[in-house]
PDB file of N, CA and C in Angstrom:
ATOM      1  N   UNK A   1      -0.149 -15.157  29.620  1.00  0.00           N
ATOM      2  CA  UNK A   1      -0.617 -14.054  28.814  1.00  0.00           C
ATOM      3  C   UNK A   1      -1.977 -14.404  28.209  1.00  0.00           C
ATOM      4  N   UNK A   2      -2.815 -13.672  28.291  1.00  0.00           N
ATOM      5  CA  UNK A   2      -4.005 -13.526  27.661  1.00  0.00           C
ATOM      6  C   UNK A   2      -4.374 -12.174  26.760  1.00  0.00           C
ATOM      7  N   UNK A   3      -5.428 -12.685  25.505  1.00  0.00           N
ATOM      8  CA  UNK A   3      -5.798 -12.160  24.677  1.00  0.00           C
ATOM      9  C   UNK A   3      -6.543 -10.506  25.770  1.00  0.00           C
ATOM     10  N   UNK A   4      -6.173  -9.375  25.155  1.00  0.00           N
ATOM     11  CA  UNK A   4      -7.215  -8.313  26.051  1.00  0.00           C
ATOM     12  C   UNK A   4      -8.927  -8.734  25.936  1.00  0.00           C
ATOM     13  N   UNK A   5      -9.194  -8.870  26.388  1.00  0.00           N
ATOM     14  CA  UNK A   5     -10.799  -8.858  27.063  1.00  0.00           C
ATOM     15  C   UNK A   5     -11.952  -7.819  25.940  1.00  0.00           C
ATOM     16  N   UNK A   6     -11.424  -6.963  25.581  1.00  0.00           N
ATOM     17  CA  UNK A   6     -11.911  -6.119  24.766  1.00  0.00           C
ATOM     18  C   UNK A   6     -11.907  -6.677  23.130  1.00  0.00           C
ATOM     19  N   UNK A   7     -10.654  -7.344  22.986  1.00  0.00           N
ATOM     20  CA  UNK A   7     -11.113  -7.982  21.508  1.00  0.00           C
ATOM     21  C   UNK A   7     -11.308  -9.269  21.845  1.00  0.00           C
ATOM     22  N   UNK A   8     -11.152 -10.339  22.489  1.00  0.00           N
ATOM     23  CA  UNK A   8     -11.664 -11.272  22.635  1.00  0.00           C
ATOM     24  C   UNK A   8     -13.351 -11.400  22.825  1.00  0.00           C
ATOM     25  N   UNK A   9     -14.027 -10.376  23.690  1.00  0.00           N
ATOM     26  CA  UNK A   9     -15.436 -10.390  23.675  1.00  0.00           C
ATOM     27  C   UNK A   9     -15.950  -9.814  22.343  1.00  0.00           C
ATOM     28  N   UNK A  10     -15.072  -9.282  20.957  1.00  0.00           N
ATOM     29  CA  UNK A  10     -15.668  -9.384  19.862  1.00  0.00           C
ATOM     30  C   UNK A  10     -15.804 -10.425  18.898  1.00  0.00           C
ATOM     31  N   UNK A  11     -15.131 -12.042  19.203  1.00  0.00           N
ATOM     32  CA  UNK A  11     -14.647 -12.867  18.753  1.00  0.00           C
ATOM     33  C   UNK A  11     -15.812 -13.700  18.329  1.00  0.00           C
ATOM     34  N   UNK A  12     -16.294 -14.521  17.582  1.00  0.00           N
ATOM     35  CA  UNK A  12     -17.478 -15.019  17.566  1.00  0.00           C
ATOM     36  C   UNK A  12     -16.749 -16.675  16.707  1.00  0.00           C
ATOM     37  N   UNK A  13     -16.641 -17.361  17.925  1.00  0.00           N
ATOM     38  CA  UNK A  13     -15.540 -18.576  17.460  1.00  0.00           C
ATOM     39  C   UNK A  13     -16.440 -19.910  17.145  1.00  0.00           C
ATOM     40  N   UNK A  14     -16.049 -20.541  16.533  1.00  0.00           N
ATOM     41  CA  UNK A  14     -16.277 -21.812  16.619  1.00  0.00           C
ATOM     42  C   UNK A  14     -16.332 -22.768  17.397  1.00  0.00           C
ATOM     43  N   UNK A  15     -17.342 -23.680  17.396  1.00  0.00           N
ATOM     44  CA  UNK A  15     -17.399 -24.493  19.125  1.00  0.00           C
ATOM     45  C   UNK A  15     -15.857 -25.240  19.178  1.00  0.00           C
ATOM     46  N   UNK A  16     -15.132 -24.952  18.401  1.00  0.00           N
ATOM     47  CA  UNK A  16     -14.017 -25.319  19.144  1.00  0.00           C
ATOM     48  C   UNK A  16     -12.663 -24.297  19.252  1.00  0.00           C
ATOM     49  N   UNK A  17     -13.444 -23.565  19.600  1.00  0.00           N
ATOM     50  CA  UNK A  17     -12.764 -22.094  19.626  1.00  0.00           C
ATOM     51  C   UNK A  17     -11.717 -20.753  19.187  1.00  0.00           C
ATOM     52  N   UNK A  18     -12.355 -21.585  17.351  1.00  0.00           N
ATOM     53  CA  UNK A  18     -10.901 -20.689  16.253  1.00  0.00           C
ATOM     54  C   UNK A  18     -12.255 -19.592  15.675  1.00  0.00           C
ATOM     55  N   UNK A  19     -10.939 -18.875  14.803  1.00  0.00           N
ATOM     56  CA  UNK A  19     -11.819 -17.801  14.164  1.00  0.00           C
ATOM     57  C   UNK A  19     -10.953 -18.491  12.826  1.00  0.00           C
ATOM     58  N   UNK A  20     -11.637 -17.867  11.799  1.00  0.00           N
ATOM     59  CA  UNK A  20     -10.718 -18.374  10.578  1.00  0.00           C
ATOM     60  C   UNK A  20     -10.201 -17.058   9.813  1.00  0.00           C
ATOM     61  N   UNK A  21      -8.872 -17.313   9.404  1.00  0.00           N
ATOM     62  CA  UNK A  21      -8.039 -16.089   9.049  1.00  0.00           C
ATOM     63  C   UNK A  21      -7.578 -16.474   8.146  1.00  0.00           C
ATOM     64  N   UNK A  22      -7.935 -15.248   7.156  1.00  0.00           N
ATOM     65  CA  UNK A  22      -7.749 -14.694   5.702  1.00  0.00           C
ATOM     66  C   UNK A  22      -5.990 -14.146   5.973  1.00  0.00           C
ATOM     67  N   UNK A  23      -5.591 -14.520   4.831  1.00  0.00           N
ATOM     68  CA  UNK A  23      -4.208 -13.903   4.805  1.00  0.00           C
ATOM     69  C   UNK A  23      -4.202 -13.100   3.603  1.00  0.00           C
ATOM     70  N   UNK A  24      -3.467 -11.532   3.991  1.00  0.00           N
ATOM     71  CA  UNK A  24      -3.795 -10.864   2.373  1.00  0.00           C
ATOM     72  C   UNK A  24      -1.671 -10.381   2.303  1.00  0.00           C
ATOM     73  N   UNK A  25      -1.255 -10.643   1.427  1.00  0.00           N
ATOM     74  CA  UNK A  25      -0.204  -9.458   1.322  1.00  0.00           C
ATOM     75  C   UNK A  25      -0.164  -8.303   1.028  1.00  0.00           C
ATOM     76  N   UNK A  26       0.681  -7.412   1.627  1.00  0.00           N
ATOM     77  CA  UNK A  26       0.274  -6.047   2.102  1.00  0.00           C
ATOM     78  C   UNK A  26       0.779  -5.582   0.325  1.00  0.00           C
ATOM     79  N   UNK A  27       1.889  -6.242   0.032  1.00  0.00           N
ATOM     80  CA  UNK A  27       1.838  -5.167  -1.651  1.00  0.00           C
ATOM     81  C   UNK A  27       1.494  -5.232  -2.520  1.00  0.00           C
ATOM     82  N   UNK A  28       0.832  -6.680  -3.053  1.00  0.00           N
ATOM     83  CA  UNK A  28      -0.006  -6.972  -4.293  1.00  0.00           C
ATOM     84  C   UNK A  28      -1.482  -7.117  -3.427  1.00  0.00           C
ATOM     85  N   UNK A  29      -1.985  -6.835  -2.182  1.00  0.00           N
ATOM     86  CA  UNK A  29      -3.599  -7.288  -1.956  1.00  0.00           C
ATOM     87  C   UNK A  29      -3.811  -9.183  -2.473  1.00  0.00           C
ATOM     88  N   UNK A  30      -3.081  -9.851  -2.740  1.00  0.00           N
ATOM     89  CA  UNK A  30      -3.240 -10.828  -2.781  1.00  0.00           C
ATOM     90  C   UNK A  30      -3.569 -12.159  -1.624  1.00  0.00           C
ATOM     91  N   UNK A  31      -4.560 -13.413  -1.860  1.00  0.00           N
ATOM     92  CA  UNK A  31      -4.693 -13.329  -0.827  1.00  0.00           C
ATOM     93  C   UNK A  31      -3.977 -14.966  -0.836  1.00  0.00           C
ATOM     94  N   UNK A  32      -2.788 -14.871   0.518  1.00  0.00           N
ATOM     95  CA  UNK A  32      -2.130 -15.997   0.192  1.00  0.00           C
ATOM     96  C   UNK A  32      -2.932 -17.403   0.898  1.00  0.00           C
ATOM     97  N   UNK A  33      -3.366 -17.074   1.867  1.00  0.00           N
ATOM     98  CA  UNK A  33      -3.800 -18.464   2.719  1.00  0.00           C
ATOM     99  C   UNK A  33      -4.876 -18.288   3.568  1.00  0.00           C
ATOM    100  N   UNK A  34      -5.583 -19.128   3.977  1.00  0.00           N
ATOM    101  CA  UNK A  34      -6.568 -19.504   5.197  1.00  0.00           C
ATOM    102  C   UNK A  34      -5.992 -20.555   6.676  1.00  0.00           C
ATOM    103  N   UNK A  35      -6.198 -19.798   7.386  1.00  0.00           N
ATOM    104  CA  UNK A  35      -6.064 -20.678   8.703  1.00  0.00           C
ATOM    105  C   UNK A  35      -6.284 -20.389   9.537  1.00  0.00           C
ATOM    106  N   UNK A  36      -6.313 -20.743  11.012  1.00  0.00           N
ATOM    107  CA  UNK A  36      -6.931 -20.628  12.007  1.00  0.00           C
ATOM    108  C   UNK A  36      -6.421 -20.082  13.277  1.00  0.00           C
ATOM    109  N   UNK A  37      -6.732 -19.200  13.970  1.00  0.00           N
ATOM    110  CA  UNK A  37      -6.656 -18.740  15.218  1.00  0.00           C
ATOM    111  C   UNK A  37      -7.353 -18.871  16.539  1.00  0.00           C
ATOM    112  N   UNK A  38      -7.268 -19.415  17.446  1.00  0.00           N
ATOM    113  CA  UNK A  38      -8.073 -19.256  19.234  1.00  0.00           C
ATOM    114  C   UNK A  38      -7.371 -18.353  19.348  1.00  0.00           C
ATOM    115  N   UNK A  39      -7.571 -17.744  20.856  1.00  0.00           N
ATOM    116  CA  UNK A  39      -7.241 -16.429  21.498  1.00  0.00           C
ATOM    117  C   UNK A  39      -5.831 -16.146  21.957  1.00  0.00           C
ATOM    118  N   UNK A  40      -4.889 -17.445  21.883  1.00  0.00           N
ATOM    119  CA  UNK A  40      -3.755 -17.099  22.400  1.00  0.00           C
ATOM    120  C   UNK A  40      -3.079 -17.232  21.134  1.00  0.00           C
ATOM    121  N   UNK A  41      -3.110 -17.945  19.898  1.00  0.00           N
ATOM    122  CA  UNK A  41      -2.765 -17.363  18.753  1.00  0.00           C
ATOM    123  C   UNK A  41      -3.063 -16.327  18.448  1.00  0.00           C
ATOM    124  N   UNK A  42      -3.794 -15.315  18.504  1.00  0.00           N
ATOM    125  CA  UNK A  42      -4.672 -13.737  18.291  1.00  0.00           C
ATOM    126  C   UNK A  42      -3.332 -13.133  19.189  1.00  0.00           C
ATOM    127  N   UNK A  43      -3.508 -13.355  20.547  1.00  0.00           N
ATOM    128  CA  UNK A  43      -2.704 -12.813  21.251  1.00  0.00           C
ATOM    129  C   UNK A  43      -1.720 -12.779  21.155  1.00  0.00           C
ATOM    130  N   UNK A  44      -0.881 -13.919  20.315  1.00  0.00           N
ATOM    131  CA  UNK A  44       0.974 -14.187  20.342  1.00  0.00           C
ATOM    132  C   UNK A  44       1.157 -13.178  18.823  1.00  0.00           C
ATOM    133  N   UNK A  45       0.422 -13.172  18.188  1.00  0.00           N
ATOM    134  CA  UNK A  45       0.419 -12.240  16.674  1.00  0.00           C
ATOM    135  C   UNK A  45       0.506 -10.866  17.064  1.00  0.00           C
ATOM    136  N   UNK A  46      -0.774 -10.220  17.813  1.00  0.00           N
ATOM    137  CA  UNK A  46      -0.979  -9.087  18.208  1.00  0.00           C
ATOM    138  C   UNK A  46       0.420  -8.860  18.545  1.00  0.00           C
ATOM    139  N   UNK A  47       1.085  -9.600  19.310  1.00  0.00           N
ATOM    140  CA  UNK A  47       2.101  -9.361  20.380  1.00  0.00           C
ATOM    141  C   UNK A  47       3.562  -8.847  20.161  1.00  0.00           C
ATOM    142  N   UNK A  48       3.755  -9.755  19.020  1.00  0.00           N
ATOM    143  CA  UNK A  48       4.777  -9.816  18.140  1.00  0.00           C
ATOM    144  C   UNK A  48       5.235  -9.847  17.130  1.00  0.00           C
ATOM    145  N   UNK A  49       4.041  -9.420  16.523  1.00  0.00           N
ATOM    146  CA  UNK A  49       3.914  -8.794  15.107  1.00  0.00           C
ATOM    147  C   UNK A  49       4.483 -10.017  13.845  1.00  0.00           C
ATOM    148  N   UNK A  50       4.883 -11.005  14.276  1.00  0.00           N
ATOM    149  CA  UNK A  50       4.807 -12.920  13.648  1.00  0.00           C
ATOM    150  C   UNK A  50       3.441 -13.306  13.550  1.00  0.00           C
ATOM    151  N   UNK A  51       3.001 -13.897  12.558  1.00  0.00           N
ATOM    152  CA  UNK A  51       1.636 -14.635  12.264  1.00  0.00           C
ATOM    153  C   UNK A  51       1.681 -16.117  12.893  1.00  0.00           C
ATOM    154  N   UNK A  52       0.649 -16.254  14.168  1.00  0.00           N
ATOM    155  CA  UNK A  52       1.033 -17.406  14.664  1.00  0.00           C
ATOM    156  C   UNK A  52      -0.458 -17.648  14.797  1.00  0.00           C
ATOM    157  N   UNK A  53      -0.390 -19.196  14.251  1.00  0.00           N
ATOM    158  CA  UNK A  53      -1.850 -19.914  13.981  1.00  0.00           C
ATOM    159  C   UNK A  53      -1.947 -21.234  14.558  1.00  0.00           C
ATOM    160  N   UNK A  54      -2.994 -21.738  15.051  1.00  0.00           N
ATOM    161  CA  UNK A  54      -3.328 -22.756  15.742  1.00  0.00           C
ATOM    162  C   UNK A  54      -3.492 -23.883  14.567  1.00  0.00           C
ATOM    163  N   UNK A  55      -2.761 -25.222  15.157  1.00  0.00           N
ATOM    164  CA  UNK A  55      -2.888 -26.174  13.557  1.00  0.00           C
ATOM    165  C   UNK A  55      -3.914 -26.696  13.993  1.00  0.00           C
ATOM    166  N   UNK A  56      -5.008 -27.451  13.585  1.00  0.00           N
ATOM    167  CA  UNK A  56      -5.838 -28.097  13.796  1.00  0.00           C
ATOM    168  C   UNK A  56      -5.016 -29.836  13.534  1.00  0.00           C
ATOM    169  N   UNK A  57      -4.407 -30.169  12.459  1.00  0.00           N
ATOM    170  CA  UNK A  57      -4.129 -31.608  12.459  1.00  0.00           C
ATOM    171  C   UNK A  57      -2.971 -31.327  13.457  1.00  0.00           C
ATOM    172  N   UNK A  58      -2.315 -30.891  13.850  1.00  0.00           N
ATOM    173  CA  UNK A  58      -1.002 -31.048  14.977  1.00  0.00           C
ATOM    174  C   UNK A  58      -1.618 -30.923  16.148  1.00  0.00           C
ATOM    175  N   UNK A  59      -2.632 -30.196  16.440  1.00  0.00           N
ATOM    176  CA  UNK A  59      -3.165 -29.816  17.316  1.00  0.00           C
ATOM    177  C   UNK A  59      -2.325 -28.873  18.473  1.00  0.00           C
ATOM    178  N   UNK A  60      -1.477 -27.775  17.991  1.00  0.00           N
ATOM    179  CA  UNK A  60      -0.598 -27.510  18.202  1.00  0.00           C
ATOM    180  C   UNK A  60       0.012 -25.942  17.744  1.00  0.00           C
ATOM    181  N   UNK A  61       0.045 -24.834  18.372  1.00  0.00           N
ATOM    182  CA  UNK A  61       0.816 -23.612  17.441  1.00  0.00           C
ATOM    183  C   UNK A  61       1.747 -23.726  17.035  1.00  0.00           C
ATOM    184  N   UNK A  62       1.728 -22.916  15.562  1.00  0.00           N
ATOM    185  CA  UNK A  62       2.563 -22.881  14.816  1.00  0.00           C
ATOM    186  C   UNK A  62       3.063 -21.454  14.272  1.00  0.00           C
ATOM    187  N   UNK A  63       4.240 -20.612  14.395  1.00  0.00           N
ATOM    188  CA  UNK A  63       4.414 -19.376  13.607  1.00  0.00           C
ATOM    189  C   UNK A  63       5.109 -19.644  12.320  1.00  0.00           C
ATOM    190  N   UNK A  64       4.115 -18.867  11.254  1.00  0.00           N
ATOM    191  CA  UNK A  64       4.494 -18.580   9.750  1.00  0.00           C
ATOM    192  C   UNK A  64       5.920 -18.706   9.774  1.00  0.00           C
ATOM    193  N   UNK A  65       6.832 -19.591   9.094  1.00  0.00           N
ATOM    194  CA  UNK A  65       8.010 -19.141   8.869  1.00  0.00           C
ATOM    195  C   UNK A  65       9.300 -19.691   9.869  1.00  0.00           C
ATOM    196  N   UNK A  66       8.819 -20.523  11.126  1.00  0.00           N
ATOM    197  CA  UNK A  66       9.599 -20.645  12.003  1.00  0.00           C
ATOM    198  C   UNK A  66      10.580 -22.108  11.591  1.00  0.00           C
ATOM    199  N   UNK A  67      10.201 -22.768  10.722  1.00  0.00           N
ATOM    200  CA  UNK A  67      10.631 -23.764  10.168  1.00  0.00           C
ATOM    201  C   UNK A  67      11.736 -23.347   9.118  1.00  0.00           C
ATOM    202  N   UNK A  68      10.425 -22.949   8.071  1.00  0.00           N
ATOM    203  CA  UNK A  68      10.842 -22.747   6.501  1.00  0.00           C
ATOM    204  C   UNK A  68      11.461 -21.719   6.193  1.00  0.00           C
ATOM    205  N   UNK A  69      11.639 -20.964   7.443  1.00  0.00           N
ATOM    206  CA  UNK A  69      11.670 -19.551   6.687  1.00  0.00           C
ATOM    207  C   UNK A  69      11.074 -18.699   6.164  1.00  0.00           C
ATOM    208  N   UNK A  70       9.562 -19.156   5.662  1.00  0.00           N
ATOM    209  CA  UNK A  70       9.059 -18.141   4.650  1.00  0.00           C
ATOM    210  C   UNK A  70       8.269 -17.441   5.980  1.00  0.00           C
ATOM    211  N   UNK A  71       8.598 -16.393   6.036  1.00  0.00           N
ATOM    212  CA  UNK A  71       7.640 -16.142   7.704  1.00  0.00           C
ATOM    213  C   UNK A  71       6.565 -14.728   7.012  1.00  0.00           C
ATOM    214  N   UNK A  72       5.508 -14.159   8.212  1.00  0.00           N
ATOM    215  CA  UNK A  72       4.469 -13.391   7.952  1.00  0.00           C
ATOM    216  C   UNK A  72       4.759 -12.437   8.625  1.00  0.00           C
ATOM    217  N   UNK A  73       5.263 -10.710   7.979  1.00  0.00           N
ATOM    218  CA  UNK A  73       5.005 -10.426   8.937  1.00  0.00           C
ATOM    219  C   UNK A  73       3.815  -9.092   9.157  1.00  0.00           C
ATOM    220  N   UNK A  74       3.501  -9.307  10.381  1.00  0.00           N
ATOM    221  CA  UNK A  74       1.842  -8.656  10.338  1.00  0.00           C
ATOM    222  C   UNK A  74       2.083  -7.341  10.430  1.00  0.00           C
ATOM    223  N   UNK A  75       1.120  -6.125   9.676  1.00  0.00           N
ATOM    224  CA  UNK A  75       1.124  -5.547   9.412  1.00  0.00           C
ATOM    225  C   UNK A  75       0.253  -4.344  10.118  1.00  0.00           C
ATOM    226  N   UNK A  76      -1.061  -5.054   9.750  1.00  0.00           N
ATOM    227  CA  UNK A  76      -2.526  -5.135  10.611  1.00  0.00           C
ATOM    228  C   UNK A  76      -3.386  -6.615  10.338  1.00  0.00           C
ATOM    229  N   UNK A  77      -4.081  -6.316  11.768  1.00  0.00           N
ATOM    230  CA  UNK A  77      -5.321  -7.300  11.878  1.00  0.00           C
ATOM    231  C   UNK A  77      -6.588  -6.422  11.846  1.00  0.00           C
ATOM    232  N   UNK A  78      -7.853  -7.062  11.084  1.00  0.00           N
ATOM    233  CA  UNK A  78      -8.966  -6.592  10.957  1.00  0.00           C
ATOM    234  C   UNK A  78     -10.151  -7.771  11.489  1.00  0.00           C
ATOM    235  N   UNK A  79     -11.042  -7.190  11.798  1.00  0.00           N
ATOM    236  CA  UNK A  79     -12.116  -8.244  12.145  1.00  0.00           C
ATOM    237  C   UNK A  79     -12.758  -7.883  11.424  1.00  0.00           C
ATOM    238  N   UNK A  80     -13.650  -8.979  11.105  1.00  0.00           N
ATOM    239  CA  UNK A  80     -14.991  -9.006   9.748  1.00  0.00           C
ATOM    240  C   UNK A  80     -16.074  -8.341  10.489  1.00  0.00           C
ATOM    241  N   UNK A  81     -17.052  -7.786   9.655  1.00  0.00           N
ATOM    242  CA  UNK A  81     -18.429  -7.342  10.599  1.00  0.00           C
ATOM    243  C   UNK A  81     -18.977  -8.398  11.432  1.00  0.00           C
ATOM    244  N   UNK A  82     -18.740  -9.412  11.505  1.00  0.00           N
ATOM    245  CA  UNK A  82     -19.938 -10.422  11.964  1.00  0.00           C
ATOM    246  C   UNK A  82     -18.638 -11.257  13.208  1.00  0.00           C
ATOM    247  N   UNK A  83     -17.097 -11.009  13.648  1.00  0.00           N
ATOM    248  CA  UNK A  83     -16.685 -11.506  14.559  1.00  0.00           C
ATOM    249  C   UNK A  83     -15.948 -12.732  14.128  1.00  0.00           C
ATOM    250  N   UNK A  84     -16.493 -13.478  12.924  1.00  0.00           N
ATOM    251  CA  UNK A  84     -16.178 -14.800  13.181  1.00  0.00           C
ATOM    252  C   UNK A  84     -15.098 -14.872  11.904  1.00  0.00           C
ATOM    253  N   UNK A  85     -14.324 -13.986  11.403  1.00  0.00           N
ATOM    254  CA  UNK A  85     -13.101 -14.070  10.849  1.00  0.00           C
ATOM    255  C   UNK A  85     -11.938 -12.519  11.049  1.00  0.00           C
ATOM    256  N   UNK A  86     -10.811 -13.244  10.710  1.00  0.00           N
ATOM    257  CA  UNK A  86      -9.628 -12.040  10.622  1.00  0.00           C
ATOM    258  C   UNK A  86      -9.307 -11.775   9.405  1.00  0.00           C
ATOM    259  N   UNK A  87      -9.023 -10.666   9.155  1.00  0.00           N
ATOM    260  CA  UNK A  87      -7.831 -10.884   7.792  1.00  0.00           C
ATOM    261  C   UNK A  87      -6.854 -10.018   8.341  1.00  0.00           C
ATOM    262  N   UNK A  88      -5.661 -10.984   8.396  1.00  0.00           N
ATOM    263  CA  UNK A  88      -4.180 -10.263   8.409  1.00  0.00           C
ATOM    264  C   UNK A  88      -3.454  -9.977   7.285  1.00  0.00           C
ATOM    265  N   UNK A  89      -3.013  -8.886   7.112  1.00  0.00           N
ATOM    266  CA  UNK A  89      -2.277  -8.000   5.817  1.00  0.00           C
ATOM    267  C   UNK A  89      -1.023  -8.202   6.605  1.00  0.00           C
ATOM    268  N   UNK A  90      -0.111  -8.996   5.659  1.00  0.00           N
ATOM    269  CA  UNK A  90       1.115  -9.238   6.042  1.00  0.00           C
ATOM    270  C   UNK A  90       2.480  -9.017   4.891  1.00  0.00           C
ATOM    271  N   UNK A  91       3.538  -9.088   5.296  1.00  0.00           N
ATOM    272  CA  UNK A  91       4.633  -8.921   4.104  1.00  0.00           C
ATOM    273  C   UNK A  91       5.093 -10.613   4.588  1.00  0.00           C
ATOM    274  N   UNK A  92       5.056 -10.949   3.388  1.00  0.00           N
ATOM    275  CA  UNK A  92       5.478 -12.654   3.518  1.00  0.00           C
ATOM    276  C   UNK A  92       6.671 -12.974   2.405  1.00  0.00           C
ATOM    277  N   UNK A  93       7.819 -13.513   3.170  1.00  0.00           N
ATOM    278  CA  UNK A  93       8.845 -13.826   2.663  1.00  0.00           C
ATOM    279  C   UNK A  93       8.932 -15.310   1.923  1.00  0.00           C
ATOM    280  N   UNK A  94       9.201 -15.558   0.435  1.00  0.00           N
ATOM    281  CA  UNK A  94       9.127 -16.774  -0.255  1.00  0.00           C
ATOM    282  C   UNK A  94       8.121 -17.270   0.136  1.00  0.00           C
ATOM    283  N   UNK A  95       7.337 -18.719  -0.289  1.00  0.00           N
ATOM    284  CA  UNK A  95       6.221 -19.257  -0.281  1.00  0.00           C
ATOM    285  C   UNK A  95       5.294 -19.058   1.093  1.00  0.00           C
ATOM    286  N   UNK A  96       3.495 -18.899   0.773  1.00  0.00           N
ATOM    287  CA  UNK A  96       3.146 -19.181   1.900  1.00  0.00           C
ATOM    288  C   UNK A  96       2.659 -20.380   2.122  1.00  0.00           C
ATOM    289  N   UNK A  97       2.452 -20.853   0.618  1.00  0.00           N
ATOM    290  CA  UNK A  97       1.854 -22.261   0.579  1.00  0.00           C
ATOM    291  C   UNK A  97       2.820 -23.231   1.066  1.00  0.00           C
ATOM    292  N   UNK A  98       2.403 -24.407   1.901  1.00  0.00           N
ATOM    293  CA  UNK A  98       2.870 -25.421   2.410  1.00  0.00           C
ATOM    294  C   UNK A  98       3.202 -26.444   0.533  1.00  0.00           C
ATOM    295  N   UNK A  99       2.869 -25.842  -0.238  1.00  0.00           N
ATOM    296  CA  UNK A  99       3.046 -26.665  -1.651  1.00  0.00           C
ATOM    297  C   UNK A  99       4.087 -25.961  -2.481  1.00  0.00           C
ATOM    298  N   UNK A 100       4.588 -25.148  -1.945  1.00  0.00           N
ATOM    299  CA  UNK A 100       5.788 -24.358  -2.470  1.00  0.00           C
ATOM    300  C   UNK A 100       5.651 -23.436  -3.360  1.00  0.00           C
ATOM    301  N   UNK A 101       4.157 -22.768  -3.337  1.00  0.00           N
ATOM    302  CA  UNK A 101       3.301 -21.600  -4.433  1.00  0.00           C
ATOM    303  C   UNK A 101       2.934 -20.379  -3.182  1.00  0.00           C
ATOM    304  N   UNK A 102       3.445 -19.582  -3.813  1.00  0.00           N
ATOM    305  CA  UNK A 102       3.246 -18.088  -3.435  1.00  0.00           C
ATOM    306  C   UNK A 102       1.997 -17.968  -2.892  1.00  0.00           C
ATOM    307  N   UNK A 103       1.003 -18.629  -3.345  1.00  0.00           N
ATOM    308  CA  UNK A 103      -0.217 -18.164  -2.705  1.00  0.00           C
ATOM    309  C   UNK A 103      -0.850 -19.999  -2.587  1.00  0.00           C
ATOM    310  N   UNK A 104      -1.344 -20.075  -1.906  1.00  0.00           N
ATOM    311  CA  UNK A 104      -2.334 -21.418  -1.102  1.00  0.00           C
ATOM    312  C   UNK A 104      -3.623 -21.864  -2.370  1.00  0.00           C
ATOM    313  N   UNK A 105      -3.855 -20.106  -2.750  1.00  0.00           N
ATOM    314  CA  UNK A 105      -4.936 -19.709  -4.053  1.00  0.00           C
ATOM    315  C   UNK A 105      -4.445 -19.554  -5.549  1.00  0.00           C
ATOM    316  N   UNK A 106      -3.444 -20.600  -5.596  1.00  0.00           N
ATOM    317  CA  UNK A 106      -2.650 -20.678  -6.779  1.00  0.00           C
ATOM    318  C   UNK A 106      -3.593 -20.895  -7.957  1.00  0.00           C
ATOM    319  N   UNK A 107      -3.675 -20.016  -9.195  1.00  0.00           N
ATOM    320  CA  UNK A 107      -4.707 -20.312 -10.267  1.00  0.00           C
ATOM    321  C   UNK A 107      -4.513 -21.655 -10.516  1.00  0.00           C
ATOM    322  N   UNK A 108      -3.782 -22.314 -10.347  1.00  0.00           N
ATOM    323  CA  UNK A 108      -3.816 -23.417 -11.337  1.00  0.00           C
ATOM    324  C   UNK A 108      -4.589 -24.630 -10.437  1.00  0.00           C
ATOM    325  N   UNK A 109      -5.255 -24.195  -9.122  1.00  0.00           N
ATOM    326  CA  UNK A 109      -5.735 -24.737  -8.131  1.00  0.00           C
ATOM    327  C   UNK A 109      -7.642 -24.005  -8.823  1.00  0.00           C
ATOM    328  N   UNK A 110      -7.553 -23.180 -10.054  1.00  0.00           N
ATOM    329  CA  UNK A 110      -9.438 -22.384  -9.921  1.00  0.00           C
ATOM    330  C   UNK A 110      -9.839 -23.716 -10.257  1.00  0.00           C
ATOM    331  N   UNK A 111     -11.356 -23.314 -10.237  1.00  0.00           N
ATOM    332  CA  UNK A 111     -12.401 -24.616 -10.791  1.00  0.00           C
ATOM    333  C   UNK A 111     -13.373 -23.977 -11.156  1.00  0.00           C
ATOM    334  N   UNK A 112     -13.893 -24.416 -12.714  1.00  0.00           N
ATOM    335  CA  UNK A 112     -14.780 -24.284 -13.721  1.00  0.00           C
ATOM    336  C   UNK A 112     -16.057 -23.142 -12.832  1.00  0.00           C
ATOM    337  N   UNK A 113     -16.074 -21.960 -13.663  1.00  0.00           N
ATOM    338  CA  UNK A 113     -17.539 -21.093 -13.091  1.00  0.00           C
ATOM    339  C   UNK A 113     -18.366 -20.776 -14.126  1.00  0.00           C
ATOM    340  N   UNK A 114     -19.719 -21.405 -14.359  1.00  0.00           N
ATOM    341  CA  UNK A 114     -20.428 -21.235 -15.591  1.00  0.00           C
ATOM    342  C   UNK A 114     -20.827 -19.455 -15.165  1.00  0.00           C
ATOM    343  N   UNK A 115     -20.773 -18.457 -16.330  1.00  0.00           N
ATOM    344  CA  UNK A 115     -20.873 -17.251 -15.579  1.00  0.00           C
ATOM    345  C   UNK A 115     -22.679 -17.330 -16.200  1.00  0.00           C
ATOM    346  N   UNK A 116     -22.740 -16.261 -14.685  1.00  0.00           N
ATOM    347  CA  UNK A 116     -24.883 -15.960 -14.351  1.00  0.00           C
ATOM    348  C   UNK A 116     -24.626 -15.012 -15.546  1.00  0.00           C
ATOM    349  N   UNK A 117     -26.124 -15.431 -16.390  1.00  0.00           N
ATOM    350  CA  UNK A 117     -26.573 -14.754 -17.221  1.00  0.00           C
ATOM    351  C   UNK A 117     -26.877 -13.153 -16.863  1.00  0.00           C
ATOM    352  N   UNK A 118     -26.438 -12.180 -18.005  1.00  0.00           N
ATOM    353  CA  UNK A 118     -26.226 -10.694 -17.542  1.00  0.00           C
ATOM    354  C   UNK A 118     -28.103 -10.610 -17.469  1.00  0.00           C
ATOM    355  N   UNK A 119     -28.576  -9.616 -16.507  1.00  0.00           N
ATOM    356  CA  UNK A 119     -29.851  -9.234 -16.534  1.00  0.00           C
ATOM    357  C   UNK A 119     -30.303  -8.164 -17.710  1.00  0.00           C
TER     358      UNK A 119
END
């Protein structure tokens, strides 16, 4: 199985051939995680409506949830103007973080922003 030809020639990947994907949940807009997709992860998601991402340290696919349980499920996929990211809007069951926090973007993870002076 291969990715269709039509969204793959919109893909604008990395020389080692991921796009990087935004994860949003579909009922708070929140955004739980970042990770990575090549074309046959794109394709196994599209396919089956499971969020399935390419690991970079395993070197190896992986679908949201197939372990832990907490799985993704996709909703829609969007491409950014410029090709070189996704964001999938998903309904995600218990944690998405691999740290056991709802979101990857857990506040207690912010860091200090001196705010720009108002004009």
């Amino acid at each position: 199985m291969t990715l269709d030809p039509s969204i793959a020639d919109r893909l604008s990947r990395t020389d080692t051939g991921l796009v990087a994907v935004v994860v949003q949940e579909r009922e708070t807009s929140e955004v739980l995680m970042l990770a990575w997709m090549d074309d046959e992860a794109l394709h196994r998601t599209l396919t089956t409506g499971r969020a399935t991402y390419w690991s970079r340290s395993r070197q190896e696919y992986w679908v949201k949830g197939e372990t832990s349980g907490h799985i993704q499920v996709v909703h829609d996929v969007r491409l950014d103007c410029d090709g070189d990211a996704l964001l999938l809007i998903v309904d995600q069951t218990g944690p998405a973080c691999h740290t056991g926090t709802h979101s990857c973007f857990d506040p207690s993870r912010a860091l200090p922003v001196t705010p720009a002076p108002s004009s």
